[in-house]
Structure formats: C-alpha cells, structure tokens
Protein backbone atom coordinates (compact mmCIF):
# COMPACT_ATOMS: atom_id res chain seq x y z
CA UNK A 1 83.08 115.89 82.35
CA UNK A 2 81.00 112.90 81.16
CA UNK A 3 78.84 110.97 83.40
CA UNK A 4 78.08 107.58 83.12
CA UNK A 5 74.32 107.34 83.41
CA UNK A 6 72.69 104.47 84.52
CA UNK A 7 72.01 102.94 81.15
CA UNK A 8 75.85 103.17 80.51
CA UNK A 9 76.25 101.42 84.20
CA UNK A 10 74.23 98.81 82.72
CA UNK A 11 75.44 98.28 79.64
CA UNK A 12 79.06 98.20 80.98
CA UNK A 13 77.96 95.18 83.40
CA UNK A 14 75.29 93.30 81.17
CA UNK A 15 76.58 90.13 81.63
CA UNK A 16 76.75 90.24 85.71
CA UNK A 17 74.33 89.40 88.14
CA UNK A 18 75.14 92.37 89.96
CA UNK A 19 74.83 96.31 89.08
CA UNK A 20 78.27 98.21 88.23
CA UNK A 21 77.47 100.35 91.70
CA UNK A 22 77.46 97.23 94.01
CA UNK A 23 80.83 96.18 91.97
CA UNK A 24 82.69 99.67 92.49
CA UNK A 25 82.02 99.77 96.02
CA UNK A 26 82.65 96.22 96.65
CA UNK A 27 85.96 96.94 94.32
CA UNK A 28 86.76 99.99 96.10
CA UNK A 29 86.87 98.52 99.77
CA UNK A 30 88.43 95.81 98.67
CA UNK A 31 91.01 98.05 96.84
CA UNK A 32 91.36 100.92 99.42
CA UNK A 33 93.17 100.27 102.80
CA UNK A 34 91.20 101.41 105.96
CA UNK A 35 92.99 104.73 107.36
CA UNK A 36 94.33 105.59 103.69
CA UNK A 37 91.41 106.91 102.25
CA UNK A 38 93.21 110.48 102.75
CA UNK A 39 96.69 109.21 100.25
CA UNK A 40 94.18 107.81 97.42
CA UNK A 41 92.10 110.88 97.80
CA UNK A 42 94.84 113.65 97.40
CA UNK A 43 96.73 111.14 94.52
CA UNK A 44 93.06 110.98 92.43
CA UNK A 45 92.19 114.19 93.27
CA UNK A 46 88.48 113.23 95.05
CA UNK A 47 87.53 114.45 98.96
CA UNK A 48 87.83 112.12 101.11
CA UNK A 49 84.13 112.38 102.15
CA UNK A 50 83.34 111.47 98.31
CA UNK A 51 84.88 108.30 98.81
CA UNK A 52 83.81 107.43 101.99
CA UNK A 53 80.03 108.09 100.35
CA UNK A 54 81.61 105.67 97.88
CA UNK A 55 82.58 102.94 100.08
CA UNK A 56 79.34 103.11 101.99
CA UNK A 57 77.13 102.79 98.68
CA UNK A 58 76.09 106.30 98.67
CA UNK A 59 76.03 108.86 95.74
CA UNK A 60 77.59 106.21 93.74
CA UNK A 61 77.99 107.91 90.01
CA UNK A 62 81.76 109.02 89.31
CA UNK A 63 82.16 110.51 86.35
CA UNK A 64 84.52 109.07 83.69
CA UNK A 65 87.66 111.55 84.63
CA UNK A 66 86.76 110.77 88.48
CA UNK A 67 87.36 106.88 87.73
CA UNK A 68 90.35 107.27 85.73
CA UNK A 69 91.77 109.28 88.00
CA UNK A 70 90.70 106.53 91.19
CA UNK A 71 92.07 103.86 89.18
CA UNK A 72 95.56 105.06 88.42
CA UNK A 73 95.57 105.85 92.10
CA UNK A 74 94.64 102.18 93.00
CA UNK A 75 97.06 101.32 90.48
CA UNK A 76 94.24 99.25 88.53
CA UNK A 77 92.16 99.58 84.94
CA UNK A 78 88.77 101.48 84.88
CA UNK A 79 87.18 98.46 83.82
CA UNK A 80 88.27 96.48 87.01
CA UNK A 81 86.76 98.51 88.86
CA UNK A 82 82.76 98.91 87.42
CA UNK A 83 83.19 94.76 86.12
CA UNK A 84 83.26 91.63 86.81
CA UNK A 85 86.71 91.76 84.98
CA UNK A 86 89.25 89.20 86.75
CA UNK A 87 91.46 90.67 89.05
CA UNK A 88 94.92 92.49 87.88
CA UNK A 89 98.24 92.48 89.28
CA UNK A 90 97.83 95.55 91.37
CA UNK A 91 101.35 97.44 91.20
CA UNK A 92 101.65 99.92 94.04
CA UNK A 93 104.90 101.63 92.27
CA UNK A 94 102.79 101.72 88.76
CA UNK A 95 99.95 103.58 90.91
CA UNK A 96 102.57 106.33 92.47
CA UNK A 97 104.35 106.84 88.90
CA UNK A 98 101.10 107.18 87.76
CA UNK A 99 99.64 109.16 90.03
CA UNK A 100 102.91 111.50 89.89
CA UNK A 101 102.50 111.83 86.38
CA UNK A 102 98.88 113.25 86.40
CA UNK A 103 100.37 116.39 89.39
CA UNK A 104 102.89 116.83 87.10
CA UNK A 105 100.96 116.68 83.71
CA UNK A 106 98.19 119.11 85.71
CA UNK A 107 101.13 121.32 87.13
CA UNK A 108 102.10 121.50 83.59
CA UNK A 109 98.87 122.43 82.03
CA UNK A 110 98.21 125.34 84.54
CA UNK A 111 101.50 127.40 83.81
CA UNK A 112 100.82 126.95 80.44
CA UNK A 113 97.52 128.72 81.25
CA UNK A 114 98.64 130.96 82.99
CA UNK A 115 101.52 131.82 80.31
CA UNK A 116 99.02 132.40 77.75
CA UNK A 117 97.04 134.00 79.56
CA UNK A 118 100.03 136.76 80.27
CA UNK A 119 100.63 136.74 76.70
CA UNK A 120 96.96 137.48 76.00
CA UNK A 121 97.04 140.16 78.45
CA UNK A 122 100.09 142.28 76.85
C-alpha cells in the first residue's frame, strides 16, 4: 500500500499556501456530515476512530488506497480532497454506486481466492 510521504504531500499542493494535511481535514469536515462518520467509514472501509483522528488533524497520512477508497465514498476525486482543486458536483448516488461496486468487486476477489486456493489444495 503506498504512502504518500511528506515530500509527495508537498509536491501535490506546491502551489497553495496551505499544506495538503490542513486541506484534507478541512475537505473532510466539510465533506463528512456530523453523526455519519460510521456510513462513510463502513462504505471506504476506514474505522471510524481513523477518521475522527482525521477530522481532528491527527495522524493525518492516508495512504493512496485509503484516499481512493474515502473519496468514492464522499462521492468526490482524490485530488479534491489533498488540493486546492475547485469544488465538484458532489453526487451522493455516484458515491453509493461507487461504493457498492468496490463490496462487490472485493466480494468478488475473495471467492476467487478462496477458489484457487481449493484448487491448489486438491
């Protein structure tokens, strides 16, 4: 799982006054409605104490997966969230398709696993 490190932060926000951190968390309260920090967390697959360190500025250094994952939860690019890229339309039914698609695609990927790992087996 790649990690952006804080060079990469930096590159990705050169042109900003402020750091790619202090975007994501101002992004992600902005973003994430109080009291539904439990929905986003089960649809992107991150605790909901993980965000919560998030929101509060803590332990702020998703890896590349995580924020994929977050945005197609928030229904909203990567880059929106660690730029000062404009705002998007945010689609709420694009970010539950979306969000259904990556169960299903990782529902799909673990019987496959599992098959081959029964065929390995005999």
């Amino acid at each position: 799982m790649p990690v952006l490190t804080d060079v990469k932060w930096k590159m990705l926000c050169f042109a900003s006054m402020r750091s790619p951190r202090e975007i994501f968390v101002q992004r992600l309260n902005e973003l994430l409605p109080k009291g539904e920090a439990q929905l986003y967390a089960k649809r992107a697959r991150i605790s909901e104490q993980t965000i919560s360190r998030w929101r509060n500025g803590e332990r702020v250094n998703p890896g590349l997966d995580t924020l994929t994952r977050l945005a197609a939860a928030l229904g909203v690019p990567v880059a929106y969230l660690i730029s000062d890229e404009p705002a998007p339309a945010v689609d709420p039914q694009l970010a539950e398709r979306l969000a259904r698609d990556a169960e299903q695609v990782e529902s799909a990927t673990r019987t496959l696993l599992e098959a081959v790992r029964s065929a390995t087996k005999s």
